[in-house]
N, C-alpha and C. Protein backbone atom coordinates (compact mmCIF):
# COMPACT_ATOMS: atom_id res chain seq x y z
N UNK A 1 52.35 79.79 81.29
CA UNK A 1 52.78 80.40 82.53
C UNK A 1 53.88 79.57 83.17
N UNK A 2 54.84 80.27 83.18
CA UNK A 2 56.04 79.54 84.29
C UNK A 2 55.52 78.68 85.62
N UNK A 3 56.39 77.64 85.89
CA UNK A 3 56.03 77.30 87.49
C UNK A 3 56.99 77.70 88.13
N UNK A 4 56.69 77.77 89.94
CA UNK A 4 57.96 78.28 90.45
C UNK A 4 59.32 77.92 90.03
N UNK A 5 59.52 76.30 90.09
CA UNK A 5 60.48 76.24 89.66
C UNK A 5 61.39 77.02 88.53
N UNK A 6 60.79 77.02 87.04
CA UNK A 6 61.06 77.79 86.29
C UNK A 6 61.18 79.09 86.57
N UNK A 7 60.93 79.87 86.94
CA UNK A 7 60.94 80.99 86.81
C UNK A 7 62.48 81.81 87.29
N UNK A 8 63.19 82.34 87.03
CA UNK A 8 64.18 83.53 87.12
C UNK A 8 63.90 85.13 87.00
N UNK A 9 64.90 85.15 87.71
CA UNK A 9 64.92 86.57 87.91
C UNK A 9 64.77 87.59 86.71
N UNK A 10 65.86 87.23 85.74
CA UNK A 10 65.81 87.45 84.48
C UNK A 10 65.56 86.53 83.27
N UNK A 11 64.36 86.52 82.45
CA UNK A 11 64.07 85.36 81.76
C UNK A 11 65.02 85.26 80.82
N UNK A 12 65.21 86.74 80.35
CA UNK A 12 65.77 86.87 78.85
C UNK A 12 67.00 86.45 79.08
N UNK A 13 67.83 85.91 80.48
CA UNK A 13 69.29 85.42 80.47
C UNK A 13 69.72 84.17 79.76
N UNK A 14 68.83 83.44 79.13
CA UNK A 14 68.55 82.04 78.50
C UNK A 14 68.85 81.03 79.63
N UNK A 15 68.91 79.63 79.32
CA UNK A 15 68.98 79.11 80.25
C UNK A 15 69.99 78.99 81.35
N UNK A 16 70.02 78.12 82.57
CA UNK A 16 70.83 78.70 83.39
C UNK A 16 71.83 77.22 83.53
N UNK A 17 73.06 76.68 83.20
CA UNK A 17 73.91 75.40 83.21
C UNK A 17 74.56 75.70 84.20
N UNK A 18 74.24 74.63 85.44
CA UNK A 18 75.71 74.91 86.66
C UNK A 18 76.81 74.42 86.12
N UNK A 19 77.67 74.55 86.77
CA UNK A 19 79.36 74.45 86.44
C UNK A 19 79.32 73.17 86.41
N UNK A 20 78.91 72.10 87.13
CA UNK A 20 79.68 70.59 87.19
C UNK A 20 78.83 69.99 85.69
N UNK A 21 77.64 70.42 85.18
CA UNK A 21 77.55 69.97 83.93
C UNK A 21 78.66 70.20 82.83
N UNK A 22 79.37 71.36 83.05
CA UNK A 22 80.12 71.43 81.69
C UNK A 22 81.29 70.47 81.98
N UNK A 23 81.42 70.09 83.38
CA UNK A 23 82.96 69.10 83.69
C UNK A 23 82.32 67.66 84.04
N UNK A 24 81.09 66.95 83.71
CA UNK A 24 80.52 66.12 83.78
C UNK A 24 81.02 65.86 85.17
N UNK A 25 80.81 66.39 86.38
CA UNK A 25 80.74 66.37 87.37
C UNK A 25 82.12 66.42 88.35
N UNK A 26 83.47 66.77 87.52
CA UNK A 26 84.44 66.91 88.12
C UNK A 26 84.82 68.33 88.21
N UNK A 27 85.40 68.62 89.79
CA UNK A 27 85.82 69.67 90.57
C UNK A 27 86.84 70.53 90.34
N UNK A 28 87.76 69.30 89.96
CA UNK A 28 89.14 69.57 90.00
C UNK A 28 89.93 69.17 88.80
N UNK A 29 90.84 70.03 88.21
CA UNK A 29 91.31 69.56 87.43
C UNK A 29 92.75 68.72 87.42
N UNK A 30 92.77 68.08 86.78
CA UNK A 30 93.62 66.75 87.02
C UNK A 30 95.51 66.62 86.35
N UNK A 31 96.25 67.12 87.56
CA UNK A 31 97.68 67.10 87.00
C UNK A 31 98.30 68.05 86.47
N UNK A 32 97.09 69.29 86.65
CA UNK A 32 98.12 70.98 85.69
C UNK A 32 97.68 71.77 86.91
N UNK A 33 99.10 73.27 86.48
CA UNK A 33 98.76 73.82 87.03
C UNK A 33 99.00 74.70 86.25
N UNK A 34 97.90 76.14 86.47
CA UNK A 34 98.28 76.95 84.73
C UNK A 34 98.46 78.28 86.28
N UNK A 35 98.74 78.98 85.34
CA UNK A 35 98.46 80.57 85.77
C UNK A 35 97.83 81.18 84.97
N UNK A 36 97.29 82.28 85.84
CA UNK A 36 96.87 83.36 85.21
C UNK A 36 97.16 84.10 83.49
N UNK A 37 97.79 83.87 83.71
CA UNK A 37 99.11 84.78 82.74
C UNK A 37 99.42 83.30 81.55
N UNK A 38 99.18 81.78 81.98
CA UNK A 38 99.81 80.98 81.28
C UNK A 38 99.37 81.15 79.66
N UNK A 39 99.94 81.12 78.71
CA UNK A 39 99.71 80.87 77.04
C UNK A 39 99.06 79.66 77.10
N UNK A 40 98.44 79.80 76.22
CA UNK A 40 97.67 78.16 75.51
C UNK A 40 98.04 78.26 74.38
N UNK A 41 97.93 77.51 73.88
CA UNK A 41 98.00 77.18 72.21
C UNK A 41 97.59 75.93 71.72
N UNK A 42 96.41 75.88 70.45
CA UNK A 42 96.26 74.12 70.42
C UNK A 42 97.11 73.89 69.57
N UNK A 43 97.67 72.78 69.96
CA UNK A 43 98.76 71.65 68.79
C UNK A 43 98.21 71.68 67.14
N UNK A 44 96.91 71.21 67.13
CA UNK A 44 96.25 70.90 65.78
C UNK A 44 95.97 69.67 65.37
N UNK A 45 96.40 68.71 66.83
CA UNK A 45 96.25 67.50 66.36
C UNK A 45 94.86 67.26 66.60
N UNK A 46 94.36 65.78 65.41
CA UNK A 46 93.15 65.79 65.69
C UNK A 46 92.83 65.05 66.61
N UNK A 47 91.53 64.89 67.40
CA UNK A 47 91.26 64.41 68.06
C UNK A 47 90.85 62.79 68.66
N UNK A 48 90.97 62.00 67.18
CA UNK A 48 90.97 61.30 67.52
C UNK A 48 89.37 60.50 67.67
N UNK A 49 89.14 59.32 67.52
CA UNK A 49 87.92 58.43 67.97
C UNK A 49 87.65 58.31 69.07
N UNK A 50 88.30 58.11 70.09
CA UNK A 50 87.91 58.19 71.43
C UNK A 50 87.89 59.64 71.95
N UNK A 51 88.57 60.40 71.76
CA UNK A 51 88.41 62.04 72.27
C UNK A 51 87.23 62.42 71.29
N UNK A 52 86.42 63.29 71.80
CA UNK A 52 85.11 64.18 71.57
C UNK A 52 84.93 64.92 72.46
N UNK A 53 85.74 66.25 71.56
CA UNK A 53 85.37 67.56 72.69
C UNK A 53 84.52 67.73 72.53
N UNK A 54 83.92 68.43 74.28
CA UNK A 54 82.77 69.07 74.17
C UNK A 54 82.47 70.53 73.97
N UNK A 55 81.40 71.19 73.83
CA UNK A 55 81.32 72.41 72.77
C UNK A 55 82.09 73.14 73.19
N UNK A 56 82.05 73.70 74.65
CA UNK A 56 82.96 74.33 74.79
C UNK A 56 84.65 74.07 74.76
N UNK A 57 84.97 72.83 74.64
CA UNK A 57 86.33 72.47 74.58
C UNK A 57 86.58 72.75 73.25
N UNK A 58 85.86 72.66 72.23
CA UNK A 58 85.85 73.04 70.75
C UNK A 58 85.98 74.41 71.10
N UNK A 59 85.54 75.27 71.49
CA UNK A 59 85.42 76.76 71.83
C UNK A 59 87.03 77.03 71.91
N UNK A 60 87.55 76.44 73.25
CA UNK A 60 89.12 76.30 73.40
C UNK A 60 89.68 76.28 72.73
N UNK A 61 89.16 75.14 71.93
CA UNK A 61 90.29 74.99 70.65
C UNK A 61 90.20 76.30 69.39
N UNK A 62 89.44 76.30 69.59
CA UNK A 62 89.24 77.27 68.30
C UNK A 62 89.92 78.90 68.78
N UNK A 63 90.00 79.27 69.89
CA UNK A 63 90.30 80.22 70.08
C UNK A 63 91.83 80.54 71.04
N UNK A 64 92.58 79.25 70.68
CA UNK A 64 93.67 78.64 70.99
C UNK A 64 94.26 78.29 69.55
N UNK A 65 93.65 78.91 68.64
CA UNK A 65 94.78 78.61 67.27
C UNK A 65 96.01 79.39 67.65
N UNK A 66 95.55 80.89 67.45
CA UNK A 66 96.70 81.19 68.42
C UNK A 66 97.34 81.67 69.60
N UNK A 67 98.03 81.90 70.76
CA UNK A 67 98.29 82.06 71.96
C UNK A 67 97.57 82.89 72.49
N UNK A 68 97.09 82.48 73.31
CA UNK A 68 96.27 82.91 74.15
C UNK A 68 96.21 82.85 75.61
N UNK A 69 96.14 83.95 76.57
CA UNK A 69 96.24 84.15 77.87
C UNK A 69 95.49 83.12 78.69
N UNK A 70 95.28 82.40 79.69
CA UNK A 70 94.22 81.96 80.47
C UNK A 70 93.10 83.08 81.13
N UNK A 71 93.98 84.11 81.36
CA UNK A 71 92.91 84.66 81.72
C UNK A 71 91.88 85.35 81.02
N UNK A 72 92.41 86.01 79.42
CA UNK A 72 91.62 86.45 78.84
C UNK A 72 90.82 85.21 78.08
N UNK A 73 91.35 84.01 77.89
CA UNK A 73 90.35 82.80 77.11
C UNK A 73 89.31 82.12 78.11
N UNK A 74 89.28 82.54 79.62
CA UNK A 74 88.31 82.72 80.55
C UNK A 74 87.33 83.86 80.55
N UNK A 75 87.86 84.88 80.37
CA UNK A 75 87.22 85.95 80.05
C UNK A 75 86.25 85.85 78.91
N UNK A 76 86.49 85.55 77.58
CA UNK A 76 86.13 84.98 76.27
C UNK A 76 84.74 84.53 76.38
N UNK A 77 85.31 83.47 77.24
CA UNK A 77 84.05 81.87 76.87
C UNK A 77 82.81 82.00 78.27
N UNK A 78 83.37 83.50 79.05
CA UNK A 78 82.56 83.18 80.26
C UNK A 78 81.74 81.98 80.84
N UNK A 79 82.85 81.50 81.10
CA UNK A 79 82.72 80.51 82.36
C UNK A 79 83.49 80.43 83.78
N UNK A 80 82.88 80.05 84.65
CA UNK A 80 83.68 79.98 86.14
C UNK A 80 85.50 79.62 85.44
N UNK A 81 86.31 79.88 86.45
CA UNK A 81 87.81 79.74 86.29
C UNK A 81 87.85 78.02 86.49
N UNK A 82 87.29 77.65 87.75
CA UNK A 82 87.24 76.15 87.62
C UNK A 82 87.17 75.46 86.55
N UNK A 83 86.22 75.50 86.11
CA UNK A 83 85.55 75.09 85.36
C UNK A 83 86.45 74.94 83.43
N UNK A 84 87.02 76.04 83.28
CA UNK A 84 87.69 76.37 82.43
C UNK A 84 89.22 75.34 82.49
N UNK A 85 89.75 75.47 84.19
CA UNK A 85 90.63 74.13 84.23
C UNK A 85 90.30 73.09 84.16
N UNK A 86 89.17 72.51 84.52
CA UNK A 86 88.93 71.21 83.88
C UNK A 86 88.94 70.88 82.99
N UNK A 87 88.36 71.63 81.73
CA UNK A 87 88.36 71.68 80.57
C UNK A 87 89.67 71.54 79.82
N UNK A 88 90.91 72.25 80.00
CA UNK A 88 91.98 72.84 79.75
C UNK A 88 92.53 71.41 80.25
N UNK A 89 92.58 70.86 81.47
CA UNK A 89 92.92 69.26 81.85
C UNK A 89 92.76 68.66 80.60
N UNK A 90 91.61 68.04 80.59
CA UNK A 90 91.47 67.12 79.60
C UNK A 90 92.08 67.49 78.14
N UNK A 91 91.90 68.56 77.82
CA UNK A 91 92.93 69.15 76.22
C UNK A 91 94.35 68.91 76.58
N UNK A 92 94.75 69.27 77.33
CA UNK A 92 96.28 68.96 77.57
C UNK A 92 96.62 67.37 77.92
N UNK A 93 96.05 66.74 78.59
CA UNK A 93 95.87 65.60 78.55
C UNK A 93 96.04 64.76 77.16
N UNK A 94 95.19 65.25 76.34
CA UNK A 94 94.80 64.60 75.41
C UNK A 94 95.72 64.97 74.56
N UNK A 95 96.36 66.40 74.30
CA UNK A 95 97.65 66.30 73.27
C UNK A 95 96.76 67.00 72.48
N UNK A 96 96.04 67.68 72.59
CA UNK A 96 95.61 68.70 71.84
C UNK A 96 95.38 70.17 72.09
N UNK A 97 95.93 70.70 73.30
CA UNK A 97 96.47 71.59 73.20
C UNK A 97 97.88 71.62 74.76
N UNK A 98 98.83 72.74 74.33
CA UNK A 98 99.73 72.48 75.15
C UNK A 98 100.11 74.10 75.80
N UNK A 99 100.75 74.46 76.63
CA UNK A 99 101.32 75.63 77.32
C UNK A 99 102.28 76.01 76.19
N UNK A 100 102.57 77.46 76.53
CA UNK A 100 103.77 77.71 75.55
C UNK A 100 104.17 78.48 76.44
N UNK A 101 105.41 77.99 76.77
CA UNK A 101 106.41 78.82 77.77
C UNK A 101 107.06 79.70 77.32
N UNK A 102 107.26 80.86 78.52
CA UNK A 102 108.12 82.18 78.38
C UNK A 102 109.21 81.67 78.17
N UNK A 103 110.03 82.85 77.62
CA UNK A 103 111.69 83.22 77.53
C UNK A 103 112.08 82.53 78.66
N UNK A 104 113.14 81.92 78.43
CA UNK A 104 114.26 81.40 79.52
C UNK A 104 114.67 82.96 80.28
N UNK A 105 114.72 83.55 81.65
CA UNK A 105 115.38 84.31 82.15
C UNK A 105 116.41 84.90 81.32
N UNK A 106 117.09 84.02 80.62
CA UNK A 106 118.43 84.82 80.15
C UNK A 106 118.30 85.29 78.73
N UNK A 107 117.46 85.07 78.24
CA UNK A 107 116.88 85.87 77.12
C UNK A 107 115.94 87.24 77.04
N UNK A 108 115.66 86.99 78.79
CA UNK A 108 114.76 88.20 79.17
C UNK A 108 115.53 89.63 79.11
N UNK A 109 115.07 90.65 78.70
CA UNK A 109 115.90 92.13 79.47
C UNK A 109 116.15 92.27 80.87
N UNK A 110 117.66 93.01 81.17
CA UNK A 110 118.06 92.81 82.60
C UNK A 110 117.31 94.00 83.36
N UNK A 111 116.56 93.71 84.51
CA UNK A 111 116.14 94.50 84.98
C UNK A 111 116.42 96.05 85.05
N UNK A 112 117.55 96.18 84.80
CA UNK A 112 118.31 97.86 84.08
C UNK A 112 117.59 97.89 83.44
N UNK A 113 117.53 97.75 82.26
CA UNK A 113 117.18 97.95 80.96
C UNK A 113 115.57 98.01 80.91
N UNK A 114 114.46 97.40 82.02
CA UNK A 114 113.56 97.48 81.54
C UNK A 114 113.43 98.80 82.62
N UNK A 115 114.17 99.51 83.51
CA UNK A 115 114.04 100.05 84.50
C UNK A 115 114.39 101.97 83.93
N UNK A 116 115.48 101.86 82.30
CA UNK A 116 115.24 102.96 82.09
C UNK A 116 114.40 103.15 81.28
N UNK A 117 113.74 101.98 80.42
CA UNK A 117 112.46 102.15 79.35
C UNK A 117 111.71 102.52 80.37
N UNK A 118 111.41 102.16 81.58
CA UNK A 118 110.39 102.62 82.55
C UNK A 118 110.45 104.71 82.75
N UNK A 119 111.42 104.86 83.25
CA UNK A 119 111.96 105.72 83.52
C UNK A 119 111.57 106.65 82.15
N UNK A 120 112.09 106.14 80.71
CA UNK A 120 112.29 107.14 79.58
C UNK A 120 110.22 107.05 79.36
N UNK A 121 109.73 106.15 79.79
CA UNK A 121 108.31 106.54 79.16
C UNK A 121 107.92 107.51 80.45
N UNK A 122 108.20 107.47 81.54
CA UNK A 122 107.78 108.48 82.46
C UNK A 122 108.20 109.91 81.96
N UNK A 123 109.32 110.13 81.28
CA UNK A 123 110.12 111.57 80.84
C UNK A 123 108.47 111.96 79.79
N UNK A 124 108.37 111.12 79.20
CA UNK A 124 107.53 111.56 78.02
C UNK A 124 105.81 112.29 79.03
């Protein structure tokens, strides 16, 4: 029989990990700032003797072979957004995984151009 403590609402949810366990107790992540929208990608380098990701940072990595949204690799691994930058800190940090930046502006289409593709998919 459960004690109060134990007990939840829903048992079958498995157990329940607050957020500062997966960031061994840090809030904030340290020196990035990503967006929504930012690419990830891991490098491939290895990690190294002193680096040991943790499972879920392995998770990152693994699903950062190739580019991947922040918001959908949050989506993915369901975990808090915090939580996910901390994580994402320390990988970038560490040189094992990095941002992959958009087109320079001037490689982009000129707002014309994306304004009659707009326009020609509305005709349809």
């Amino acid at each position: 029989m459960d004690t109060p403590r134990e007990r939840r609402p829903d048992a079958d949810t498995g157990p329940f990990v607050r957020p500062y366990a997966f960031t061994r107790g840090r809030a904030r992540a340290q020196g990035i700032r990503l967006d929504l929208i930012t690419m990830l990608v891991a490098t491939g380098r290895s990690p190294g003797e002193r680096a040991r990701p943790s499972y879920e940072q392995r998770l990152i990595l693994e699903r950062c072979r190739a580019p991947v949204a922040l918001a959908d690799l949050t989506s993915e691994l369901d975990l808090p957004l915090g939580v996910v930058h901390v994580l994402l800190s320390d990988l970038l940090q560490q040189g094992l995984l990095e941002e992959q930046r958009s087109a320079p502006l001037a490689e982009r289409p000129s707002p014309e151009i994306l304004q009659r593709v707009l326009d020609d998919l509305r005709a349809l």
